[in-house]
Protein backbone atom coordinates (compact mmCIF):
# COMPACT_ATOMS: atom_id res chain seq x y z
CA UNK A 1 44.95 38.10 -110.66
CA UNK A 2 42.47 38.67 -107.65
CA UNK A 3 42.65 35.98 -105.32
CA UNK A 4 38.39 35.51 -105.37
CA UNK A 5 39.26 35.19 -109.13
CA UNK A 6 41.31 32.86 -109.30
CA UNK A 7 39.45 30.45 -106.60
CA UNK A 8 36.52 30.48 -109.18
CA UNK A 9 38.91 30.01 -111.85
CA UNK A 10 40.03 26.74 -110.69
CA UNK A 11 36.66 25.90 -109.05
CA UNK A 12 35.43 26.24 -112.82
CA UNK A 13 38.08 24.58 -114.74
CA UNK A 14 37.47 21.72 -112.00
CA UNK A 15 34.28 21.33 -112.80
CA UNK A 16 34.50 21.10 -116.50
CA UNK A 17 37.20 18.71 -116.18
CA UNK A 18 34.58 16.66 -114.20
CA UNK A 19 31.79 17.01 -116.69
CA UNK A 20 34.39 15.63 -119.89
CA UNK A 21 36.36 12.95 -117.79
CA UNK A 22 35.25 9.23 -118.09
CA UNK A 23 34.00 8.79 -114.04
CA UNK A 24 36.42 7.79 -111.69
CA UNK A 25 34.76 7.65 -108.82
CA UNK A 26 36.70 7.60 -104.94
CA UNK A 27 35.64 7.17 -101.32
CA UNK A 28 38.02 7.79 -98.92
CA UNK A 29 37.28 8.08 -95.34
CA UNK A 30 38.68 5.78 -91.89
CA UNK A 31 37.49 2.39 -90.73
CA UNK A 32 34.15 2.82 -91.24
CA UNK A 33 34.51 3.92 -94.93
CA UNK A 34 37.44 1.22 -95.08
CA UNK A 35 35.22 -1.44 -93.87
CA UNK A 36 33.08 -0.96 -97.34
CA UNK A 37 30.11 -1.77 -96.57
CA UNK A 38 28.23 1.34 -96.60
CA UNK A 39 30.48 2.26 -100.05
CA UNK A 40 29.38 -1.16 -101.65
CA UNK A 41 25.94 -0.18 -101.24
CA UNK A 42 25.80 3.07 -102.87
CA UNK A 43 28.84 1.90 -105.52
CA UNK A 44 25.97 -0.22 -105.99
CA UNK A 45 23.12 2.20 -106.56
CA UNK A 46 25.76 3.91 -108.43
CA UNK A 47 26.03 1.18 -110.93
CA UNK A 48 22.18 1.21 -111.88
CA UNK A 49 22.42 4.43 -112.98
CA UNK A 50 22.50 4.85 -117.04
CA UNK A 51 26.24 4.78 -118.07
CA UNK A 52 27.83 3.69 -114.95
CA UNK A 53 27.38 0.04 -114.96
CA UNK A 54 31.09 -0.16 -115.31
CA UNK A 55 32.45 2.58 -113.83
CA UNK A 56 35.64 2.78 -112.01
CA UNK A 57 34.99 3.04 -108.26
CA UNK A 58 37.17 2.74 -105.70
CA UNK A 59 37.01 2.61 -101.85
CA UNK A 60 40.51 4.04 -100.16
CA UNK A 61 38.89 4.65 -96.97
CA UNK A 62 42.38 3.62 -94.26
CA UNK A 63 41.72 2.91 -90.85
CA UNK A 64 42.40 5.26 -87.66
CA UNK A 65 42.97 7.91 -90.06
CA UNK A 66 42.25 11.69 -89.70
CA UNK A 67 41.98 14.67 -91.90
CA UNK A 68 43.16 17.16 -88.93
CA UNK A 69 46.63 15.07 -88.56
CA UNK A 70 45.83 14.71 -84.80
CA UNK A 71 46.65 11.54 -82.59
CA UNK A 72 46.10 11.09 -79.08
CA UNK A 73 48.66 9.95 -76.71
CA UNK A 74 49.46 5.95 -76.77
CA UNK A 75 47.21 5.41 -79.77
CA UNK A 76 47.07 1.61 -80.69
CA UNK A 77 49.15 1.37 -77.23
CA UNK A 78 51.42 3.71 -78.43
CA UNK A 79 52.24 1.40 -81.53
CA UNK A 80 52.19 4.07 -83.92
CA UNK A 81 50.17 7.15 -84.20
CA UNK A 82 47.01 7.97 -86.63
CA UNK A 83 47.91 8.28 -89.97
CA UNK A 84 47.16 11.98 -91.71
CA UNK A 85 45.29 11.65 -94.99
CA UNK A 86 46.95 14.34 -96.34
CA UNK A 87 50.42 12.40 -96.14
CA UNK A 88 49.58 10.36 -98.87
CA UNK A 89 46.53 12.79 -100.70
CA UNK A 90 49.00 13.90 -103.28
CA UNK A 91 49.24 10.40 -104.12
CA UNK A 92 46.35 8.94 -104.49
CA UNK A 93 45.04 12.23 -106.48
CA UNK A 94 47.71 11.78 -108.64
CA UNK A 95 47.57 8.19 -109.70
CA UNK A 96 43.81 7.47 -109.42
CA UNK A 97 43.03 10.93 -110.99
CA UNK A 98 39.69 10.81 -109.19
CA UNK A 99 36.21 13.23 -111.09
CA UNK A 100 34.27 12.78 -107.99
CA UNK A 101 35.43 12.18 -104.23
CA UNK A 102 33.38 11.20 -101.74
CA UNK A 103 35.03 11.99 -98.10
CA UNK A 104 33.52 10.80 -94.38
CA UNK A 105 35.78 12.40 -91.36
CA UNK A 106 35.58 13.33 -88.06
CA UNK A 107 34.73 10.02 -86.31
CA UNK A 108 38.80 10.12 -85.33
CA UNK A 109 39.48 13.68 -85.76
CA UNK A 110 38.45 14.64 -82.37
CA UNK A 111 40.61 11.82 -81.26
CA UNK A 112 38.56 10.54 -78.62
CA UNK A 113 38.22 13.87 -76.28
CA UNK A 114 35.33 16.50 -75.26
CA UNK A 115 35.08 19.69 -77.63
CA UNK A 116 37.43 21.69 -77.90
CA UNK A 117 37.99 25.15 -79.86
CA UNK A 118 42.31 24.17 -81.26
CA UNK A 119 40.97 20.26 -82.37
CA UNK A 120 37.69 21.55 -83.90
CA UNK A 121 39.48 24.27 -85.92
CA UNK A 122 42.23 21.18 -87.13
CA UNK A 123 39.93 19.26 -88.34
CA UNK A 124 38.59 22.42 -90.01
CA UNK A 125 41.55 23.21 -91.22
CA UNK A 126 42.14 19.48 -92.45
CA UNK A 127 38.86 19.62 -94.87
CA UNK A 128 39.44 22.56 -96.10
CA UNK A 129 42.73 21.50 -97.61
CA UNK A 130 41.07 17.90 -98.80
CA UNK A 131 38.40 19.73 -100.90
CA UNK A 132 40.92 22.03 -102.16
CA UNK A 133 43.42 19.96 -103.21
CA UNK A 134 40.84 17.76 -105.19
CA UNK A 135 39.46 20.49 -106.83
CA UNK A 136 43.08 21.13 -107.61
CA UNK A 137 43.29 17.58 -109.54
CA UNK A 138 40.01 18.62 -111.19
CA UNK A 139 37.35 16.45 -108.49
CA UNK A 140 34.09 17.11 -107.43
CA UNK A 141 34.20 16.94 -103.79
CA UNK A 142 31.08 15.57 -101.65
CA UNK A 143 31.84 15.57 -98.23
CA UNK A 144 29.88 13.45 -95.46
CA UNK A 145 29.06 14.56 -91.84
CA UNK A 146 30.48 12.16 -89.44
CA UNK A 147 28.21 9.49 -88.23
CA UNK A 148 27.32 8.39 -84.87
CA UNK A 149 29.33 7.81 -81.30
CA UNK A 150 27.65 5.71 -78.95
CA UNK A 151 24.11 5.94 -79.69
CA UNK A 152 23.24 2.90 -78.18
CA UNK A 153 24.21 3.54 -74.41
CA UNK A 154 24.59 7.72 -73.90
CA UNK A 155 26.49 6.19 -70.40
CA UNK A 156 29.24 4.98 -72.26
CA UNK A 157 29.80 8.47 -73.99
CA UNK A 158 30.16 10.61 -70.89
CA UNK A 159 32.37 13.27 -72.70
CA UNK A 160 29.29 13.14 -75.39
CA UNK A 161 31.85 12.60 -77.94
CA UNK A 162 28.65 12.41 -80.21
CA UNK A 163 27.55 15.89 -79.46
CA UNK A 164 31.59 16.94 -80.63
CA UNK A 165 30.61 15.08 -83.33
CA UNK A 166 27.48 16.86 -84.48
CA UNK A 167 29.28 20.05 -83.82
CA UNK A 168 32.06 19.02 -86.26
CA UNK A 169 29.00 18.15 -88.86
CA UNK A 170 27.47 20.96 -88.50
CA UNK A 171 30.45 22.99 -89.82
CA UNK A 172 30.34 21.45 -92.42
CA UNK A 173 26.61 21.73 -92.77
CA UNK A 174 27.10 25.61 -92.16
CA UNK A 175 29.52 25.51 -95.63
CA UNK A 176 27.10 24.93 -98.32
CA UNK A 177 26.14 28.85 -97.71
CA UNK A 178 29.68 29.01 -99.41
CA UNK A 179 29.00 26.46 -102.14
CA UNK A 180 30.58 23.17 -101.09
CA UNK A 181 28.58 19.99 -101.58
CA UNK A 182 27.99 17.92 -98.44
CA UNK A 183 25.32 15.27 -96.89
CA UNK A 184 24.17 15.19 -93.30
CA UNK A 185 23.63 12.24 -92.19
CA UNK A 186 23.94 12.41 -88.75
CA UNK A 187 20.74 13.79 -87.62
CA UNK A 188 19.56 11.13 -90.05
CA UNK A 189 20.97 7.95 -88.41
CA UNK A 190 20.27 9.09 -85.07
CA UNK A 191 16.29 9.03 -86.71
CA UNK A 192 17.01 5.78 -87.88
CA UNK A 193 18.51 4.04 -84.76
CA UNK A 194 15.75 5.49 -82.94
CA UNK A 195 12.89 4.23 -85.05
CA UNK A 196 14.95 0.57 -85.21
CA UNK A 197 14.77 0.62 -81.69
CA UNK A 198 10.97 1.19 -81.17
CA UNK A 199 10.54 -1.94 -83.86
CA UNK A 200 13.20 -4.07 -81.79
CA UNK A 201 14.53 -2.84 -78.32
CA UNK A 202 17.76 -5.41 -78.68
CA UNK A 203 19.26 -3.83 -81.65
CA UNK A 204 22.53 -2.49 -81.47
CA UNK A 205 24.17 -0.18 -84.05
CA UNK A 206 27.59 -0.24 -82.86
CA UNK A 207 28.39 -3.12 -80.37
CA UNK A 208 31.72 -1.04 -79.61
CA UNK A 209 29.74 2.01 -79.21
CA UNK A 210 31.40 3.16 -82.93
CA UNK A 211 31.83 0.79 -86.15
CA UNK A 212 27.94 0.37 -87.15
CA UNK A 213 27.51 -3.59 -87.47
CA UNK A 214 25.40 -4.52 -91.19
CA UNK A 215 22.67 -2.39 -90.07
CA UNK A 216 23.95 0.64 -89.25
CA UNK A 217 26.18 0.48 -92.18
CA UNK A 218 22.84 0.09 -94.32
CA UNK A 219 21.31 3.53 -92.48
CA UNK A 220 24.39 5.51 -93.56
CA UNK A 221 24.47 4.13 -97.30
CA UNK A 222 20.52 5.03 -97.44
CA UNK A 223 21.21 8.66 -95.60
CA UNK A 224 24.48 9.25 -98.38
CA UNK A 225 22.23 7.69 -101.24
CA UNK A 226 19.10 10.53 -100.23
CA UNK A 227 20.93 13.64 -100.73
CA UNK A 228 23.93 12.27 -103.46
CA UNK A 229 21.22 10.61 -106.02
CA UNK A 230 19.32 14.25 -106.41
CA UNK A 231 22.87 16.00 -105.87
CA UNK A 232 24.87 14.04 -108.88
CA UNK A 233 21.32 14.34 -111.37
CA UNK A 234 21.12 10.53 -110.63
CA UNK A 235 17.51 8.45 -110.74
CA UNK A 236 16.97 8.11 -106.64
CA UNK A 237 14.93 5.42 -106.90
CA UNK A 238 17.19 2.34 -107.12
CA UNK A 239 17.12 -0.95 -104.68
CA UNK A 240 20.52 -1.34 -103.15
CA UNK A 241 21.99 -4.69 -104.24
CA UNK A 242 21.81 -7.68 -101.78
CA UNK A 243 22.41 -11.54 -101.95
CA UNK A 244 25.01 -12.92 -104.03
CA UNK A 245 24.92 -9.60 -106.08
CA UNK A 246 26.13 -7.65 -103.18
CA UNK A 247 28.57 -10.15 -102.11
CA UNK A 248 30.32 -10.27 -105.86
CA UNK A 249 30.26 -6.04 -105.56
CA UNK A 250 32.18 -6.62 -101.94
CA UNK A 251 34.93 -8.93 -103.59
CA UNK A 252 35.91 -6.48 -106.15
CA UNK A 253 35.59 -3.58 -104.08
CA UNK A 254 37.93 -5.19 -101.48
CA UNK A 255 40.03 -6.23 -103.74
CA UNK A 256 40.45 -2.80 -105.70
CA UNK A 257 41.00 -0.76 -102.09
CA UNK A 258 43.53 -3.25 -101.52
CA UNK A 259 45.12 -3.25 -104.42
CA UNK A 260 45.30 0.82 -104.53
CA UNK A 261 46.35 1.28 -101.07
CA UNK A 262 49.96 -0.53 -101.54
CA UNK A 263 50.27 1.17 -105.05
CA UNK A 264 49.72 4.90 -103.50
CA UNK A 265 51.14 4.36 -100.11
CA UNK A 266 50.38 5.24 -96.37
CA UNK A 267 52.05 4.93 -92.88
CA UNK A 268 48.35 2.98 -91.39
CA UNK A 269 51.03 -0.65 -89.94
CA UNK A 270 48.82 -4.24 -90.43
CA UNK A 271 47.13 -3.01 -93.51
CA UNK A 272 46.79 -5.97 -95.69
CA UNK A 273 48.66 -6.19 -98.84
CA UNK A 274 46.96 -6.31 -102.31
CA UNK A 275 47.79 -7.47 -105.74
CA UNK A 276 48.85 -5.25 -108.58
CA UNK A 277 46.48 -2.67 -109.63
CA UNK A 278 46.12 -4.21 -112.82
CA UNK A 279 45.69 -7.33 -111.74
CA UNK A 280 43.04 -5.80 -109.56
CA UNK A 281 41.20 -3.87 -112.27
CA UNK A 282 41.15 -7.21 -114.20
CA UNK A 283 39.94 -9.36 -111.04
CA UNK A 284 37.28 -6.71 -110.33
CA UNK A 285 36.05 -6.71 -114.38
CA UNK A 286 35.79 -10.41 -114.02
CA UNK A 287 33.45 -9.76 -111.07
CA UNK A 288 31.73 -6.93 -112.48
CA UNK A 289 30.90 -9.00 -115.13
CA UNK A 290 29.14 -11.22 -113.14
CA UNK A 291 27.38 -8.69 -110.95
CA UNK A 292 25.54 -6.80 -114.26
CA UNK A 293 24.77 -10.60 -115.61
């Protein structure tokens, strides 16, 4: 069989596997996506959509990770090197049997250094085999540009480690012309820090120059939620939750990533532990209970 033939063979069979699969929905991504709080946002605009109240969603974002399986030297003090997503991607694809993936790279993929032709065409390489293998375990795949570096004081970014960063989204931007599915929302937050800014002059998005504090985290929920809403056929026009409603959707989406990252695996040391998935599942239906109530 023609290779081009078979690529839309299984890019087909994925996608009907999608559309007759109960949803099964999965972020992964580093420490931002790990830190959840841009996930529990959209999980949450997620769940006022018609039929997904209950859906399964999970967060297995894993800090200092990478798609490109690069680490620079003495990383955590030379403690142990970034883990490589696709070291445990078998695993995770296997067990949570995902429909729809959600992925947010880069941030750590150009570990740390100015652009550079062999780490740009890694991390390249590293996306390319993330969306294939999930189309392989019959996923959608919606991939997210990598947010900002720095935005907050361009001195302490002299290597513009941003600008490697927009050049690494807009690769990804440049692949929709071959059919893949992916939100910018880079140019997007830098529009939104910048308007913030002009309303209050002290706010910071990222005190360390790269994990957004609540904020920032909210800007990259609302840039995903623009372009996935009209992407997925979903109503765009849902309030995020907030209050005790978002703190109840936090619980049990900390509690399932924790859960599912010690059942699948991975080599990230001072992860916390979880309980059993199904204790988990049956913590987070508790919750969920209470959240739609």
């Amino acid at each position: 069989m023609p290779r081009l033939l078979l690529v839309l063979l299984v890019l087909f069979t994925a996608q009907v596997r999608a559309d007759k699969q109960e949803p099964r929905i999965l972020f992964l991504g580093d420490s931002i996506t790990y830190g959840g709080n841009w996930t529990v946002y959209v999980e949450s605009a997620i769940r006022a959509q018609k039929g997904m109240a209950r859906a399964t969603i999970v967060n297995m974002g894993l800090s200092s990770e990478t798609t490109s399986g690069l680490s620079e030297p003495g990383h955590a003090g030379g403690a142990f090197p970034r883990p490589d997503l696709h070291e445990r991607l078998g695993r995770v694809l296997a067990e949570f049997k995902p429909t729809l993936v959600i992925a947010c790279y880069g941030i750590n993929d150009g570990i740390y250094l100015p652009l550079e032709a062999q780490r740009q065409l890694a991390f390249q390489d590293g996306v390319i085999r993330l969306r294939l293998a999930c189309i392989r375990a019959g996923a959608q795949v919606v991939m997210v540009t990598p947010p900002l570096y720095a935005p907050d004081n361009r001195a302490k970014d002299p290597i513009n480690y941003d600008g490697v960063m927009e050049a690494y989204g807009a690769w990804l931007v440049a692949q929709r012309a071959a059919g893949w599915q992916v939100i910018d929302i880079h140019h997007l937050l830098h529009q939104a820090v910048a308007a913030e800014k002009k309303a209050d002059p002290t706010f910071i998005y990222a005190k360390d120059n790269l994990h957004p504090g609540e904020q920032g985290h909210l800007f990259m929920a609302q840039a995903v939620w623009q372009s996935l809403a009209p992407m997925m056929k979903w109503k765009a026009d849902v309030a995020f939750a907030e209050g005790e409603k978002l703190k109840l959707l936090r619980e049990s989406s900390a509690t399932l990533r924790d859960a599912w990252l010690k059942q699948t695996g991975h080599k990230r040391p001072g992860v916390k532990g979880g309980l059993p998935v199904g204790e988990a599942e049956a913590r987070s239906a508790q919750l969920l209970k209470e959240y739609l109530n």
